[in-house]
Protein backbone atom coordinates (compact mmCIF):
# COMPACT_ATOMS: atom_id res chain seq x y z
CA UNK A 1 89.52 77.30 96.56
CA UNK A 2 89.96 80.64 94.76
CA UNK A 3 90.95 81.33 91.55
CA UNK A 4 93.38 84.39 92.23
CA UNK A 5 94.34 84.18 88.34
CA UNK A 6 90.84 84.37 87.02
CA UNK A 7 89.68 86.78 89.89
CA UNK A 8 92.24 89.54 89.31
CA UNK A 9 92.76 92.04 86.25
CA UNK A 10 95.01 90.75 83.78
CA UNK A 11 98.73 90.63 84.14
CA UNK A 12 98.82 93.43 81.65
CA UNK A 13 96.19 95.61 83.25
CA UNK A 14 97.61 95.35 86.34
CA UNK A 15 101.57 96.06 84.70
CA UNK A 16 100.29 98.96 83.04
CA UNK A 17 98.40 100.62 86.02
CA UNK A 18 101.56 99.94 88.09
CA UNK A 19 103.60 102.07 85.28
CA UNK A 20 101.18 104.74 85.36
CA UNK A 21 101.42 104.68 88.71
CA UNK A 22 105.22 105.35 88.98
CA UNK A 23 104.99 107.86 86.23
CA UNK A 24 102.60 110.01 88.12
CA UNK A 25 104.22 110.05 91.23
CA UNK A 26 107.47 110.94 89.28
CA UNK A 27 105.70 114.00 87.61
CA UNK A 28 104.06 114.63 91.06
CA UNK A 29 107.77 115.71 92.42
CA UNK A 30 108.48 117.20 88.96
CA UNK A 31 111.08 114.80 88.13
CA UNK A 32 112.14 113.75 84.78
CA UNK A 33 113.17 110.22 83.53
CA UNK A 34 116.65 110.43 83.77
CA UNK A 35 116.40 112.13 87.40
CA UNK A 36 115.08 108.79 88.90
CA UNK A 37 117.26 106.97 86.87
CA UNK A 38 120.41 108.53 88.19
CA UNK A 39 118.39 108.28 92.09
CA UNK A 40 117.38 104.49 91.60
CA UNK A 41 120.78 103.11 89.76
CA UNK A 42 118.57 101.82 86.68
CA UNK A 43 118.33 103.27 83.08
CA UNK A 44 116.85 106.22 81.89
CA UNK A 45 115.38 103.35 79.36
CA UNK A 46 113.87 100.78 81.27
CA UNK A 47 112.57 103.63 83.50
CA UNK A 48 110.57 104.64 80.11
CA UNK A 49 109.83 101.00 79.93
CA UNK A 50 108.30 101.12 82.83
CA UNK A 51 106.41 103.65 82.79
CA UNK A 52 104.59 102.84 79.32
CA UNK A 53 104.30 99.59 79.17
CA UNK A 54 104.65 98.27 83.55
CA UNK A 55 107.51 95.96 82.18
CA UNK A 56 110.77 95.86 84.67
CA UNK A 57 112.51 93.31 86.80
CA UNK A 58 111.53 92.87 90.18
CA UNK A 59 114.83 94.39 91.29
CA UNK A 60 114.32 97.08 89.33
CA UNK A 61 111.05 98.14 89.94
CA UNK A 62 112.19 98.09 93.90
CA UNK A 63 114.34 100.66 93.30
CA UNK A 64 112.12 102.96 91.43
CA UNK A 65 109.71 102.63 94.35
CA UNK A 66 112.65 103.56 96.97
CA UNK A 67 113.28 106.64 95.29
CA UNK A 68 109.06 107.04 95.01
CA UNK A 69 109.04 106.90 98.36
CA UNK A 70 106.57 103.61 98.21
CA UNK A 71 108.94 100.65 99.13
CA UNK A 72 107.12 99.65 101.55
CA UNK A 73 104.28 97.66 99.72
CA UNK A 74 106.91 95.50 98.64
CA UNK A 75 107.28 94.00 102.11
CA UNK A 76 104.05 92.77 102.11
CA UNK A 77 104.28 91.91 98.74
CA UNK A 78 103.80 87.91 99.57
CA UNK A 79 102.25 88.36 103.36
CA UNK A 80 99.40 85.66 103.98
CA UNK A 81 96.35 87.70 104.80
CA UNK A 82 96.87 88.59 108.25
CA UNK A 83 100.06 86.96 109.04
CA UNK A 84 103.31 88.69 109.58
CA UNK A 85 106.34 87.54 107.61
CA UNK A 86 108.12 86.03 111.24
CA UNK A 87 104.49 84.28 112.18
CA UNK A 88 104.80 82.71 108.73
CA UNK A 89 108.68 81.50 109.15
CA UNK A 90 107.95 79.79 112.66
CA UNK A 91 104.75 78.16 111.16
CA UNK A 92 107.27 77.16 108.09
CA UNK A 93 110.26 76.02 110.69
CA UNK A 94 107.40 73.60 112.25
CA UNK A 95 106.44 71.99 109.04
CA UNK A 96 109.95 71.06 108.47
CA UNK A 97 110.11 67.11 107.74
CA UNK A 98 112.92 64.93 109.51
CA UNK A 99 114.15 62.18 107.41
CA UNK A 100 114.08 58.78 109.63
């Protein structure tokens, strides 16, 4: 069995490269802070957050990455590795246990 804790970055690397991330795609489009606040519906502060330190709520950080223009990472997000989402929900719906 792997280790995915052990066999990744840490959290905080990975955070922090995430933040950097967003920050230089929003200076890519010449946008400041406040501009993708006021596009994403989330606070010119947490967008600083964010960016320095890859801090944010999940909710949050879905938003940013609408307005980025790179949602769509986060519907993968939890994908088994080479599953769709609906292969994994009828697998799941089969697995259901009937009480006797």
């Amino acid at each position: 069995m792997i280790n995915y804790v052990t066999s990744l970055k840490s959290f905080s690397e990975i955070l922090l490269a995430l933040g950097q991330r967003a920050q230089a795609l929003r200076l890519s489009r010449n946008w400041t802070q406040q501009e993708i606040a006021d596009r994403s519906g989330v606070g010119v502060a947490t967008i600083h957050r964010f960016e320095k330190s890859g801090q944010v709520a999940l909710e949050n950080a879905l938003r940013i990455a609408t307005v980025l223009g790179v949602e769509a990472g986060f519907e993968r997000l939890f994908e088994a590795l080479g599953q769709t989402s609906e292969s994994l929900r009828k697998r799941a719906r089969k697995r259901i246990r009937k009480r006797s």
